[in-house]
Structures are given as structure tokens and as C-alpha cells.
Protein backbone atom coordinates (compact mmCIF):
# COMPACT_ATOMS: atom_id res chain seq x y z
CA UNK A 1 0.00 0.00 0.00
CA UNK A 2 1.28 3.77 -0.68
CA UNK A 3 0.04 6.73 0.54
CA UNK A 4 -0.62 8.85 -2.35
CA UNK A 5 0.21 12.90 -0.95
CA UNK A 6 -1.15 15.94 -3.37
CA UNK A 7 -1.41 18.79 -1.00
CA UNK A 8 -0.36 19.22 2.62
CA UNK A 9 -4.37 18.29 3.49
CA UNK A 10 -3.21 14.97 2.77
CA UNK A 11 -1.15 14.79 5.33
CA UNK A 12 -3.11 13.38 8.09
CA UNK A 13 -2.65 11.07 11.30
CA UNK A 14 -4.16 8.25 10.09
CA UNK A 15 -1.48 8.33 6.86
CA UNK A 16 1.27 8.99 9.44
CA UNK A 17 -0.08 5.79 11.36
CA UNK A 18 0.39 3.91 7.96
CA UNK A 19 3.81 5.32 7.02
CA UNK A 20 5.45 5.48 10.01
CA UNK A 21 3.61 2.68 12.16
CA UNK A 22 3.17 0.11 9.42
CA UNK A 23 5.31 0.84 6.91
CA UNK A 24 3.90 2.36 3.58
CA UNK A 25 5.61 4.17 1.25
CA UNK A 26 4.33 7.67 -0.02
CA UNK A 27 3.83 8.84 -3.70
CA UNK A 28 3.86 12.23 -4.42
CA UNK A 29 1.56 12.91 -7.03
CA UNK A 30 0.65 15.19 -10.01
CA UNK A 31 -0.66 17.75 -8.03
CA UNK A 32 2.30 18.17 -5.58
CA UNK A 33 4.79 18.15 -8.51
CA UNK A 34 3.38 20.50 -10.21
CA UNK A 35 3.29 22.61 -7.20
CA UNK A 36 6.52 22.16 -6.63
CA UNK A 37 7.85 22.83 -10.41
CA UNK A 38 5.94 26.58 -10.12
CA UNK A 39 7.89 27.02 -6.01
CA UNK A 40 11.43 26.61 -7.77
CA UNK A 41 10.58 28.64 -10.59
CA UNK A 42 9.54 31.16 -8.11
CA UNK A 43 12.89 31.32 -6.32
CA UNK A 44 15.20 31.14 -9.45
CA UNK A 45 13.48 34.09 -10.42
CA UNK A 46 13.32 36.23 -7.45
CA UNK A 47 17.36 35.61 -7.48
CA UNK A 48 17.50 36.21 -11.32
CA UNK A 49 15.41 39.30 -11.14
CA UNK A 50 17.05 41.16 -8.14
CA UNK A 51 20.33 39.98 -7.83
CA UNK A 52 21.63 41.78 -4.62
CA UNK A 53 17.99 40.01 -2.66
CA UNK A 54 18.58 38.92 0.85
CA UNK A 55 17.23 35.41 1.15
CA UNK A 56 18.16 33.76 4.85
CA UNK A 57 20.69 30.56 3.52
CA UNK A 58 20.65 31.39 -0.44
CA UNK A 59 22.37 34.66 -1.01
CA UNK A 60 23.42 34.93 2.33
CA UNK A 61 25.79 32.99 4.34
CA UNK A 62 24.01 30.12 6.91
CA UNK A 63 23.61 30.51 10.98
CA UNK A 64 26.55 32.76 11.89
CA UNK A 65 27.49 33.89 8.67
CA UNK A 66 23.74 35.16 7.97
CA UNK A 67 24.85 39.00 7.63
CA UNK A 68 27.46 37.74 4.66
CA UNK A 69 26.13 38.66 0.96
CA UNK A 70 27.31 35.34 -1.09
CA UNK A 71 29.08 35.91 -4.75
CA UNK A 72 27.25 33.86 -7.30
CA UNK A 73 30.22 31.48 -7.10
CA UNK A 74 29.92 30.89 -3.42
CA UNK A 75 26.37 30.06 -3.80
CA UNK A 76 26.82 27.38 -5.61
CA UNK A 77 29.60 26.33 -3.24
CA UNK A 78 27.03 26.64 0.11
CA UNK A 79 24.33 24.57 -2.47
CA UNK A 80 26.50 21.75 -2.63
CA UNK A 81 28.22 21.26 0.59
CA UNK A 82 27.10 18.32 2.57
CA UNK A 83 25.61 18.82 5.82
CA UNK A 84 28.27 16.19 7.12
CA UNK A 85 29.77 18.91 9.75
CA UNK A 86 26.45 19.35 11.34
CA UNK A 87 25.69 16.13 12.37
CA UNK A 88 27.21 16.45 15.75
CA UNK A 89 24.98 14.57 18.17
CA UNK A 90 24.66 11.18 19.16
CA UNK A 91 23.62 8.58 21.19
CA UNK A 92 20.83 6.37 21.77
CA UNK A 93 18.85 5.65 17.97
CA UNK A 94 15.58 6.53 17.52
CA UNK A 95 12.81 3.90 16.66
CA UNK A 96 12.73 3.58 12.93
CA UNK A 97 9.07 4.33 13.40
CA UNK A 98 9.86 7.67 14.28
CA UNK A 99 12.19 8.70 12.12
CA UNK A 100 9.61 7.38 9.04
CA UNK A 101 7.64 10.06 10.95
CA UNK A 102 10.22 12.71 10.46
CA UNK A 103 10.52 11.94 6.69
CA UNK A 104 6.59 12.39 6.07
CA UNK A 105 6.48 15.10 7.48
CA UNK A 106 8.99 16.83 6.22
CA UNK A 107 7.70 16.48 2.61
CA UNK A 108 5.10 19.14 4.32
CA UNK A 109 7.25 22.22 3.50
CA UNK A 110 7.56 20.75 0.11
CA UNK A 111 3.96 19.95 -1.58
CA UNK A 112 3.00 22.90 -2.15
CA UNK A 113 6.26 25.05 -3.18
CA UNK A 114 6.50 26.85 -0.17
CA UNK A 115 9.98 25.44 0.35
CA UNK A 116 11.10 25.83 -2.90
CA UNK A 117 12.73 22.70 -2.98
CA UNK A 118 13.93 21.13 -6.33
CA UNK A 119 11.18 18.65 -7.26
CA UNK A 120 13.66 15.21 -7.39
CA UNK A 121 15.53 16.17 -4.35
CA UNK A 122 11.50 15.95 -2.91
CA UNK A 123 11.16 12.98 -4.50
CA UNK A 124 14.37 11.29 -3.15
CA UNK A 125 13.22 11.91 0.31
CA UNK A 126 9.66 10.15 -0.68
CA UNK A 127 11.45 7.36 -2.10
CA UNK A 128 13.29 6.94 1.47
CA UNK A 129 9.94 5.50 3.12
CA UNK A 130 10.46 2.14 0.31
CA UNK A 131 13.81 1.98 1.47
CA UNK A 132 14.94 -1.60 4.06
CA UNK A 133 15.89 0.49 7.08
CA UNK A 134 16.30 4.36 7.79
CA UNK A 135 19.68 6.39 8.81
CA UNK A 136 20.72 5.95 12.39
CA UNK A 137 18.74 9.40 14.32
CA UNK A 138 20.06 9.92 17.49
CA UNK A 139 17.89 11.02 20.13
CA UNK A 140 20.17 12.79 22.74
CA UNK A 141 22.70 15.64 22.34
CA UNK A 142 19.72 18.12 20.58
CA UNK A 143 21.02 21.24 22.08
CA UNK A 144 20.51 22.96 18.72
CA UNK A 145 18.24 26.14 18.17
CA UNK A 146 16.18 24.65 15.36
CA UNK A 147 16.87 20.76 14.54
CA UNK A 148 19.49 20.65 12.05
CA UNK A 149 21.80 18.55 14.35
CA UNK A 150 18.77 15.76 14.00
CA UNK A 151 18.11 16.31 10.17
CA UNK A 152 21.66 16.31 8.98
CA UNK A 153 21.54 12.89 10.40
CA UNK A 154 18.43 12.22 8.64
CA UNK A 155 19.30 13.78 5.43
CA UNK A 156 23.06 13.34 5.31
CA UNK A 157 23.39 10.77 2.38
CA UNK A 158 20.51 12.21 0.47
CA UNK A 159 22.48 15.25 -0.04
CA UNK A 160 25.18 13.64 -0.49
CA UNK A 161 23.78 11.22 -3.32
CA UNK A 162 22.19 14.03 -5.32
CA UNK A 163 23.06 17.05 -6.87
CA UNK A 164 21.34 19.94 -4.54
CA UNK A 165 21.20 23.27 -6.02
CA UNK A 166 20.72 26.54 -4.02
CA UNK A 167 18.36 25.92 -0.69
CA UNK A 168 17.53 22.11 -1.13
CA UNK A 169 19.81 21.26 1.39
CA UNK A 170 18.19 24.44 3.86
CA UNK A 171 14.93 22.79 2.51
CA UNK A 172 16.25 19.45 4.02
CA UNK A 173 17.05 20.40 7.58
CA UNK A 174 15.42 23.57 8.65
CA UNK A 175 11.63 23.86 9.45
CA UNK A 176 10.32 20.98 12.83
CA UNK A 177 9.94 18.07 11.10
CA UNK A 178 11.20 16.43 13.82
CA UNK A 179 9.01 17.60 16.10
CA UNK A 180 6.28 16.91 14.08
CA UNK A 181 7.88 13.13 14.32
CA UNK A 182 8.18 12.93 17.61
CA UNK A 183 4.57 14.27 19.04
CA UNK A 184 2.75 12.20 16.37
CA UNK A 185 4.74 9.02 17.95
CA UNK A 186 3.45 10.24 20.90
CA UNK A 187 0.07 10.87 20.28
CA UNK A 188 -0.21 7.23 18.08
CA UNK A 189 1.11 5.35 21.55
CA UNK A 190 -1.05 7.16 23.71
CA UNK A 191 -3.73 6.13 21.85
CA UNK A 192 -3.29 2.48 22.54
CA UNK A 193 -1.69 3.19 25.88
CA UNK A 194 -5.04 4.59 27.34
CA UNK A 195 -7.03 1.82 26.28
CA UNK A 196 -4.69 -0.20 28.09
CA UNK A 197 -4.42 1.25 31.21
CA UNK A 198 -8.85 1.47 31.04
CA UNK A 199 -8.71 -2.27 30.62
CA UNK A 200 -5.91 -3.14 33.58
CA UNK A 201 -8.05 -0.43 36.12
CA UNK A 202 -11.54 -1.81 35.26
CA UNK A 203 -10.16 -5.63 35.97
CA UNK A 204 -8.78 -3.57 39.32
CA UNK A 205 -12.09 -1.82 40.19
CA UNK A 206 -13.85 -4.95 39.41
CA UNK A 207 -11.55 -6.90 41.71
CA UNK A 208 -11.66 -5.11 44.64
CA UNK A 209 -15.71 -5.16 44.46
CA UNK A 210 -15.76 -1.24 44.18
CA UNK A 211 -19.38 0.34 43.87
CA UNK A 212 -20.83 0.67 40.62
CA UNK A 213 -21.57 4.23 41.56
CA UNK A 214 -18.63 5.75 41.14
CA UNK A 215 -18.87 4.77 37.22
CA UNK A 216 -22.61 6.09 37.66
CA UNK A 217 -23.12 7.65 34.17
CA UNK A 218 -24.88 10.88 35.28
CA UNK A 219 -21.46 12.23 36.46
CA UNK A 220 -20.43 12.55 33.66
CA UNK A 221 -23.22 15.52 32.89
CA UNK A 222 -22.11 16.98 36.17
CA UNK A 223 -18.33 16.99 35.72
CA UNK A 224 -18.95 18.72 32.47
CA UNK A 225 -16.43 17.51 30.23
CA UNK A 226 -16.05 14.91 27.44
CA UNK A 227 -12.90 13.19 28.43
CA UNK A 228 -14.23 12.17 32.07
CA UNK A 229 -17.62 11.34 30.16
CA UNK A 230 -15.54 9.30 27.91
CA UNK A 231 -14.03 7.73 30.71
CA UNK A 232 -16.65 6.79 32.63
CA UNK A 233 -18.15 4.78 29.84
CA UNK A 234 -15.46 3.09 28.71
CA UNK A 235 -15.00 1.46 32.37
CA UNK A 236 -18.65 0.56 32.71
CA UNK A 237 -18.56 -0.79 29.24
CA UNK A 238 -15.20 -3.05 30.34
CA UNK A 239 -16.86 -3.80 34.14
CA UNK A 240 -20.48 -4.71 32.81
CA UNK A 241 -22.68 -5.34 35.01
CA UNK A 242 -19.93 -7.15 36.94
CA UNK A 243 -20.31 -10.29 39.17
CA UNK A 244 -23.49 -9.96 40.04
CA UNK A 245 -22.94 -10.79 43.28
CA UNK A 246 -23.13 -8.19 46.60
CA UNK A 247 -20.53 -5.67 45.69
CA UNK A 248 -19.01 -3.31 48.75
CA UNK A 249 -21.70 -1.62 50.68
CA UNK A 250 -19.78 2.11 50.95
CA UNK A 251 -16.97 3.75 49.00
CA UNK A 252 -13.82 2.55 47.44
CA UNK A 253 -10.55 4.74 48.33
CA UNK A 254 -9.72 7.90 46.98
CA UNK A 255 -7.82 5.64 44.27
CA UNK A 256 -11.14 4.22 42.85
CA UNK A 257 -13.39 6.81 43.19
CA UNK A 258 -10.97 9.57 41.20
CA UNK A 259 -10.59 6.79 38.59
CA UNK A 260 -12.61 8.17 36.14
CA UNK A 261 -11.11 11.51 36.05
CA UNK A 262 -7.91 10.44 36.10
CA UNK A 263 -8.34 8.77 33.06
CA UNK A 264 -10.29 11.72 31.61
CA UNK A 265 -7.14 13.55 32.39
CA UNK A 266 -5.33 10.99 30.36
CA UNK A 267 -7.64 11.45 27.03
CA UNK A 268 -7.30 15.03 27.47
CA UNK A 269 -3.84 14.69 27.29
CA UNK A 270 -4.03 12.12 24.46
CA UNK A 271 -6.42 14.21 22.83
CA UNK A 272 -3.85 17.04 23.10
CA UNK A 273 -1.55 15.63 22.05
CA UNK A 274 -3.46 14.38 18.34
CA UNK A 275 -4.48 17.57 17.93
CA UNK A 276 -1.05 19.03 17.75
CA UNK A 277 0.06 16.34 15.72
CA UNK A 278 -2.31 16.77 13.17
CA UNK A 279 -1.59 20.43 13.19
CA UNK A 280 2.16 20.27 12.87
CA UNK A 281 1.66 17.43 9.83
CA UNK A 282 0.20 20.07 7.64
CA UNK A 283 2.14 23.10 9.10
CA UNK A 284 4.53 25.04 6.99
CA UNK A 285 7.61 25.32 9.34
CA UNK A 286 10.56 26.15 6.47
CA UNK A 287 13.12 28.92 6.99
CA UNK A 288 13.00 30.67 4.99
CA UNK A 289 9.23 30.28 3.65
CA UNK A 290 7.77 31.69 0.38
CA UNK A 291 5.05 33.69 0.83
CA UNK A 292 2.83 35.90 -1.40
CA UNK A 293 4.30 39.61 -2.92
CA UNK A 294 2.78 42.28 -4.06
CA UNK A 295 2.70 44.47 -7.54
CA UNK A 296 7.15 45.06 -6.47
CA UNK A 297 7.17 41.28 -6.01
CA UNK A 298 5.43 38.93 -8.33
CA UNK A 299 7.06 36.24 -7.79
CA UNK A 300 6.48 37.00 -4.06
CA UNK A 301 9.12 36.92 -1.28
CA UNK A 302 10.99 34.93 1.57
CA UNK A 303 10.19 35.68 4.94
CA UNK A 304 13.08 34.38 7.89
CA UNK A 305 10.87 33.16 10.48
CA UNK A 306 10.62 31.14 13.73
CA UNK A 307 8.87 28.04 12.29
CA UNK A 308 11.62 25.36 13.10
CA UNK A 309 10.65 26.12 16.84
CA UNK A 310 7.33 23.57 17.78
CA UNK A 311 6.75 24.59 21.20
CA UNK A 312 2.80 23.18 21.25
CA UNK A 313 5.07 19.64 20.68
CA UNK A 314 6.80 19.82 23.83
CA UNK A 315 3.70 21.15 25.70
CA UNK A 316 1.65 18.01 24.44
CA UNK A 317 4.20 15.54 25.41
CA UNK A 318 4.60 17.29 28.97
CA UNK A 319 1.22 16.66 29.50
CA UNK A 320 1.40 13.10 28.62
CA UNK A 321 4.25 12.27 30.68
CA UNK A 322 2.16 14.08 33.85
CA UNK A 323 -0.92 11.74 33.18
CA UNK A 324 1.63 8.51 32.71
CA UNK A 325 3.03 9.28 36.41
CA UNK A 326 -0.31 10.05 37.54
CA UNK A 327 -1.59 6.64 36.28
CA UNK A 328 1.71 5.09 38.12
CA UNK A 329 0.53 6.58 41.32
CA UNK A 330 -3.35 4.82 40.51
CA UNK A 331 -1.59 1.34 39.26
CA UNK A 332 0.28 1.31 42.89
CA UNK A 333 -2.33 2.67 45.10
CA UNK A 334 -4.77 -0.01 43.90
CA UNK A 335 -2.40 -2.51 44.12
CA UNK A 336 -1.55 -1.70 48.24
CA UNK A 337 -4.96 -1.56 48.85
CA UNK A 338 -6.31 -4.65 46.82
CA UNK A 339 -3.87 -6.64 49.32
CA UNK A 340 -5.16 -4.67 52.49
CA UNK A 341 -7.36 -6.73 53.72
CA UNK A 342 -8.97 -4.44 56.57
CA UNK A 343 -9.30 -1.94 53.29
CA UNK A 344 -10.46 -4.34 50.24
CA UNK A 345 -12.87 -6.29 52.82
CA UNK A 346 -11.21 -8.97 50.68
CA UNK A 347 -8.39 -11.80 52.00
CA UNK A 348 -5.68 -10.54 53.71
CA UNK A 349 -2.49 -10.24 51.47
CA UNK A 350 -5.59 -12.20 49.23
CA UNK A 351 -4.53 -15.10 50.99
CA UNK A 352 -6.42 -18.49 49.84
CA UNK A 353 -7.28 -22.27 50.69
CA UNK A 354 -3.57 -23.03 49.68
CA UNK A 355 -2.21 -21.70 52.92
CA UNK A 356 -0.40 -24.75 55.35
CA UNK A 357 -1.08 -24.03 58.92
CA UNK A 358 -2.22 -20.59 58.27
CA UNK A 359 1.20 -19.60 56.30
CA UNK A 360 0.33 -18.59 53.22
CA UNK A 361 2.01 -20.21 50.16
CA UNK A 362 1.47 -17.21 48.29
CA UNK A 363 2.70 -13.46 48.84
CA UNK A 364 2.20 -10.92 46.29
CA UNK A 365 3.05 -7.77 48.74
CA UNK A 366 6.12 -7.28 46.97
CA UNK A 367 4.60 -6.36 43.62
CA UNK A 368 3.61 -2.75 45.21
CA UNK A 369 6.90 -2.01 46.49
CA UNK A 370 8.24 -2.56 42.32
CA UNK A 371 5.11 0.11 41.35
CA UNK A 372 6.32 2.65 43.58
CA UNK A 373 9.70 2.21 41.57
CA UNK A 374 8.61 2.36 38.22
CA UNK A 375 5.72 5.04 40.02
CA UNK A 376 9.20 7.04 41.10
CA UNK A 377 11.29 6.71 38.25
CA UNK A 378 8.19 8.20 35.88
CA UNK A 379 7.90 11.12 38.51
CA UNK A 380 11.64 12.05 37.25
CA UNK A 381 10.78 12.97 33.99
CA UNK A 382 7.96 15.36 34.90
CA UNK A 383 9.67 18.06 35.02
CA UNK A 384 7.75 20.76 32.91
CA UNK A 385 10.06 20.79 29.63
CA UNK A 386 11.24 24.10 29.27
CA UNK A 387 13.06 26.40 27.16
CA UNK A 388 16.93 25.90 27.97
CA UNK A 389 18.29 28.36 30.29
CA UNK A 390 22.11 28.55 28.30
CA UNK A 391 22.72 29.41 24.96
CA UNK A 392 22.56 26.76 22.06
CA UNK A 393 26.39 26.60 21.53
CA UNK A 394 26.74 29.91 22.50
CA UNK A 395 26.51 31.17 19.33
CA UNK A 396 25.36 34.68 18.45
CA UNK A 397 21.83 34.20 17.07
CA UNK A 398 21.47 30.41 18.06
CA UNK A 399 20.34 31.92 21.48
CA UNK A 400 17.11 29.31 22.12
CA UNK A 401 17.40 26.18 21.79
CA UNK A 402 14.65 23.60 21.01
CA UNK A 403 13.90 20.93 23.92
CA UNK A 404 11.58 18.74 21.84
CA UNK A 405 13.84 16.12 21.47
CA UNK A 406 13.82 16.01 25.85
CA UNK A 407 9.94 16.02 25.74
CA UNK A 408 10.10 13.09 23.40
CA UNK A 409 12.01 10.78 25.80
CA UNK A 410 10.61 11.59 29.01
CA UNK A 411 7.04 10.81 27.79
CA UNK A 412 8.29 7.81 26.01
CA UNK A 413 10.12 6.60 29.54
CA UNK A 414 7.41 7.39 31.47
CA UNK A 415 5.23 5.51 29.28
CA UNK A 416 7.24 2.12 29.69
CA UNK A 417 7.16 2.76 33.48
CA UNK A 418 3.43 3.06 33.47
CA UNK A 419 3.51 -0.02 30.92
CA UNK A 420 5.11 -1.97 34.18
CA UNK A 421 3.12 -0.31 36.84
CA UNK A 422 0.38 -1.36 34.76
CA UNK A 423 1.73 -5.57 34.40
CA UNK A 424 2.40 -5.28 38.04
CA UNK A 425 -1.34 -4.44 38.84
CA UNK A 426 -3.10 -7.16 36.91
CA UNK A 427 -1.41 -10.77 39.09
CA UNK A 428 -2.91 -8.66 42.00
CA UNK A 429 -6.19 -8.28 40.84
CA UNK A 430 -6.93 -11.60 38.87
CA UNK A 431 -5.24 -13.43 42.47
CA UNK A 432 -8.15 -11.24 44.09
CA UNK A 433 -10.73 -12.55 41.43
CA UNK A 434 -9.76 -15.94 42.11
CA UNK A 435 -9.45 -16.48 45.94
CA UNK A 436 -13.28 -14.65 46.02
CA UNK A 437 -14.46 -17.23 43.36
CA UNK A 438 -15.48 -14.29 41.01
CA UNK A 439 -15.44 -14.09 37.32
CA UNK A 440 -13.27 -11.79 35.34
CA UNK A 441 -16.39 -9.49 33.29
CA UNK A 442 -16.06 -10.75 29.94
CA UNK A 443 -15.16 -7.78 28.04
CA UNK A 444 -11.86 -8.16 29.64
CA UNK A 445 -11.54 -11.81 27.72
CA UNK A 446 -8.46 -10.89 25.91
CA UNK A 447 -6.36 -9.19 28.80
CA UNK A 448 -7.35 -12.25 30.90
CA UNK A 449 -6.62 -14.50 28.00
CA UNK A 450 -3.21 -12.46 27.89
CA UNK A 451 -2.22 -12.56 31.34
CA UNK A 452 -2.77 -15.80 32.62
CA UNK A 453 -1.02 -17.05 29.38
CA UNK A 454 2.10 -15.42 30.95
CA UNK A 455 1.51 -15.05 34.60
CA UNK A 456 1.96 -18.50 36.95
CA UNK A 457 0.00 -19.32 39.53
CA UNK A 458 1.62 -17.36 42.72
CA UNK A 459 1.65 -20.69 44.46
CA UNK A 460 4.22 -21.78 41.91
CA UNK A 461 6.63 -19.56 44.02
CA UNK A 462 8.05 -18.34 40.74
CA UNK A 463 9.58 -14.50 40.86
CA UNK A 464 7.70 -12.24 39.79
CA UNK A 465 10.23 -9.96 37.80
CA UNK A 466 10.54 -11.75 34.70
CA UNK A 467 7.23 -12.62 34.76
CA UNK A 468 5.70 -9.04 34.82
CA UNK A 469 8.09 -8.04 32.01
CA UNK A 470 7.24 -10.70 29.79
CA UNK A 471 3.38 -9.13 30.38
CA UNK A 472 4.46 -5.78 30.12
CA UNK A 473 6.08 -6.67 26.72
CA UNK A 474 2.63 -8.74 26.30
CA UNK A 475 0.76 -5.44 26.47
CA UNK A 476 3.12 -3.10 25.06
CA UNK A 477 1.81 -5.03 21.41
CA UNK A 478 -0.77 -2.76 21.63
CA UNK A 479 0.42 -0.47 22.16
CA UNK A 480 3.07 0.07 19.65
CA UNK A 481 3.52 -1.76 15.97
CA UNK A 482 4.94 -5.54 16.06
């Protein structure tokens, strides 16, 4: 399958899901070459017609030589100099999936001709989605004021393999691509995060017997917002009607009974996020951009311009690294107090039958103790992302530089910690089922299905390290592509 891009509309987050997550490739088509034909007419005429024009990276000098006026000859020299030298960072990779990200959407800037890119150096970075594997990205070391550092990575051998003329390689790494990238990954694993983390708290609510009240549909209409209404239907939907049975005659803990909005925080925060993904995918961020001229300028102009800076990216992903710790916190709480017996009303510790002279052959009080780590380590990475306090570099005009990069791998860190928080909950809860003689509700088939596949009987003695890994990685499938 290929995803066939005309005009920037095109450029949606369902097409990123099928580029990036499973693997299309992207056509550009009649439309968007045609577009593109009329942008770099535009610019070789602008440069033809007023030869002393200042254009930001084309007859001027790049970053710290932008106040130099280039000769002809040393435009051609900047045009074909490979962005080798400004590849600087390293460390860990990013996912492939993300970088796929980074390549859609930088064909954004091109589309349309705002960029002014050459039409086949657009269509080499197109033709990189069909490629086996994508150039090594790395994630740390993005101190940089815009995100060349990141997109001479990216774009490296593609400049190298063609023959760029003036701007295609500015057309290749300026603009937020990247951050574009990143907060779509973001906002795609949410997505499947959230319905995660619904399913692993409703098999918690229903296991410690909680009232059906505090899933009572008419709160929703009183808290007054769509998330928590969303919320609250999605756990009745997963708890159903539950047992059956007598359920707890007053209210849960704080834990349960904020459960709802908690997780209506979490949408909002998803829904955030999506929002600002879809934005950025059909956002012009190039620097310099083409934009209409008047009667003195009919081919129109080039305005210099902040658009390689994406701070609605980093505010997203803040917010979704906030609601992952919060979640932590739930996943831990619940599982302290599903054990409790003078709290739960349940078995104490849930012991069972299986106990030998009233030792129990079964002990699951450690599991809490590993959510407050994971619940602890996510709480590290909420720290608001903000703009960094030193220079980029130091460097004259490269005063600001971009943390998106930062807001990228807390939320994805404090995402796998939830992920575990989350594994470590569910042996709780299903032991809790099971020593009450009570069914998991059948909408939660699969997760049961899932777990108990993985997860031994606690009488087995077996640790439980591995164990909630392997179910972490068990529910991390989808979450993210295989």
C-alpha cells in the first residue's frame, strides 16, 4: 500500500499511522509536482530578477554567517556542501518508526512550493519510506536552536547522493519536522496506551468489588467535560454489570473513586496531544518560507521566520508524561490496597485455601513495592520541559534552543514505566478474582486470556520480575507496531 500525498491536506494522522507505524511508502503525485515545479521557478526568479535580494541561507551565508552577501560562485559552493559537519549529536537511535515520521512530514514544506525545494531532491526523500531500514537518528545531544543537528543525520546521504542546487539542502534540515515526528509518535502510543491502562483499572475496580456508583453515568453531565464522560463509559462498558454478586456496601478509596477523572485527564492529554500532531503534519515550518508579494514582487518573497521552533510539541508531550506518572501513582495505590485486607474487605495479602497451617504459600506484597519504583522513576521525567536556560552553543543568534527532542524521551520513559506499573497491577487483581471465586467481566476476555497465558500461579513460588516483564512486553503489542 502507498500513501498517495497531493497537497499538505493529505497529510493526516491516520497516513502517518500507515507510514510510520506500518510501513507504507508515499507517492507524491501530479498535483504536488506541479506545485513544486511553479515554487522553484519562483525562487530562481526572485534571485535572477534582483540579484543583490537577501534570502536567509541562499544569497546569504548560513547561521553565523547570515549578515554575509554570497558571490554567485559561493552560492553554488554553500548549495553543494554536505551537511556532514552538522551532524554532531549522538547517542541512543531513535525507533525507525519515528524517524519514518520525520521523513513524512517533512515532505510538508515541500507539496505545495513553499519550500522551494527542487522537485527530485523531494522525491528522493519520498522514495526513502520504500527503502529496508532508515539512517541511524540519534535522540540525545539536541542542544541545537532549530533541529538541524537531528536532520543532517536524517538527510546526510541524500544530499550527499544528489546534486542539490541553491536551498535544497536548507529545505532538508530547517523547518520541525522532527518535532512533528516525535509528538505524532506520541500521540499514536497514547492512543493504545489509554485503552490499556482502562482495561488493567476496570479488571482492578472490578476486583476489589468497588461500587458501581462511582462509574454512575450521570457524572459525567455533572463533571462537564467529554474526556471524564468518555471515561466513565469506557470502564462501565469493560466492568459490565460485573459479578453480580453483593458488591461493597460504601466507598472505594480515593484511588477508585478519582478513577474516572484520572483517566479523563489521560484522554485530554491524548487528545492534546493528536491535535497538535495533526496540526504540525500540515504546518509550513521552512526557513525561509515563500510567501505571497505584491505588484514590487510577483514572484512573491521569503520571509526568515521562527517556524523550526514547535513549542505546542513539547507542551503536548509534557502533559502526557504528567498523566503517565499520575496513572503510576493509581496502578500502585490499587495494588496496596487490593492486598489490604482491613481496606479491600477482601483476603488478607488475598490469601487463599492453599495456605499450610495458616502460612500462606502465596505473597504478592512485593509487587507494590516494584510500582512505587517504576511510580518514582516516571515522577523524574515530569519536570515541565522548558526552554533551555544557556545558549545553544553559545553562538550569536542560536540563542534558544529547542527541547523537543527532551519532551520526546521523558514521555516515552514514562510511558514504559506506566507499561510496568500497569503488568504489576493485573497478578494482584486476577489473584483477588480468584481467591473470592469471582469471574473476570467478559469484556476483559483478551487481557485475561493475555495474562494468565504469561503469569503463573503465585503458588508456583516463581519470581515475579521476569514474569511481569514478559506481560508488560505482552501489552506493550498494543500499544506500539509488532
Amino acid at each position: 500500500m502507498t500513501v498517495l500525498v497531493e497537497t499538505r491536506a493529505d497529510l493526516t494522522l491516520e497516513a502517518a499511522r500507515r507510514v510510520a507505524w506500518e510501513g507504507e511508502g508515499v507517492q507524491l503525485g501530479a498535483t504536488a509536482l506541479a506545485a513544486m515545479v511553479r515554487g522553484r521557478e519562483r525562487l530562481e526568479r526572485i534571485v535572477e530578477r534582483d540579484p543583490d535580494v537577501t534570502i536567509y541561507g541562499v544569497t546569504t551565508g548560513p547561521g553565523q554567517r547570515a549578515h554575509i552577501k554570497l558571490t554567485p560562485r559561493q552560492r553554488e559552493q554553500w548549495a553543494s556542501m554536505s551537511p556532514a559537519r552538522i551532524a554532531t549529536s549522538w547517542g541512543d537511535p531513535l525507533p525507525e518508526r519515528v524517524v519514518r515520521a520525520i521523513v513524512l512530514a517533512r515532505l510538508t514544506n515541500f507539496v505545495e512550493g513553499h519550500s522551494a525545494v527542487s522537485p527530485e531532491i523531494a522525491q528522493r526523500g519520498a522514495a526513502m519510506l520504500d527503502q529496508d531500514a532508515m539512517p541511524t537518528v540519534p535522540v540525545r545531544g539536541q542542544g541545537g536552536a532549530g533541529e538541524i543537528l537531528s536532520l543532517s543525520h536524517l538527510f546526510m546521504g541524500l544530499a550527499e547522493a544528489a546534486e542539490p542546487a541553491i536551498k535544497d539542502v536548507m529545505c532538508l534540515v530547517n523547518g520541525s519536522p522532527a518535532a512533528t515526528g516525535l509528538v505524532t509518535d506520541a500521540a499514536l502510543a497514547a492512543e493504545g496506551r489509554l485503552d490499556v491502562a482502562a482495561q488493567v483499572f476496570a479488571l482492578s475496580f472490578e476486583a476489589f468489588n468497588a461500587p458501581l456508583d462511582h462509574l454512575d453515568p450521570a457524572l459525567g453531565d455533572y463533571w462537564n467535560n467529554p474526556h471524564d464522560r468518555w471515561a466513565l463509559g469506557r470502564l462501565s462498558e469493560l466492568v459490565g454489570g460485573g459479578h453480580g454478586g453483593d458488591r461493597r456496601p460504601y466507598q472505594a478509596p480515593v484511588s477508585y473513586r478519582i478513577l474516572p477523572r484520572m483517566l479523563g485527564q489521560a484522554r485530554r492529554a491524548a487528545s492534546l496531544a493528536a491535535d497538535v500532531a495533526a496540526e504540525s503534519l500540515q504546518a509550513v515550518t521552512d526557513n525561509p518560507v515563500w510567501a505571497e508579494g505584491d505588484d514590487d514582487q510577483p514572484f512573491g518573497r521569503f520571509i526568515a521566520n521562527g517556524g523550526y521552533h514547535n513549542p505546542h510539541a513539547v507542551l503536548a508531550m509534557d502533559a502526557l508524561t504528567a498523566a503517565c506518572v499520575n496513572l503510576c501513582v493509581l496502578a500502585e495505590r490499587h495494588g496496596a490496597k487490593l492486598l489490604d485486607g482491613a481496606v479491600s474487605l477482601l483476603p488478607h495479602q488475598l490469601a487463599g485455601a492453599d495456605a499450610d497451617d495458616d502460612v500462606p504459600r502465596t505473597y504478592l506484597g512485593c509487587l507494590p513495592m516494584a510500582q512505587t519504583g517504576y511510580e518514582e522513576e516516571a515522577r523524574l521525567y515530569a519536570q515541565a520541559t522548558l526552554l533551555p536556560g544557556s545558549e545553544s552553543g553559545g553562538f550569536g543568534q542560536n540563542d534558544v534552543a529547542s527541547p523537543v527532542f527532551l519532551a520526546w524521551s521523558k514521555q516515552d520513559r514514562a510511558g514504559r514505566c506506566l507499561d510496568m506499573a500497569l503488568a504489576s497491577l493485573v497478578p494482584i487483581a486476577l489473584r483477588a478474582l480468584d481467591v473470592t471465586g469471582r469471574p473476570v467481566p467478559s469484556p476483559l476476555a483478551g487481557l485475561e486470556e493475555t495474562a494468565r497465558k504469561i503469569v503463573p500461579d503465585p503458588v508456583e513460588g516463581r519470581a515475579f520480575g521476569p514474569v511481569v516483564a514478559a506481560l508488560a512486553d505482552a501489552l506493550r503489542r498494543d500499544i506500539y507496531p509488532t
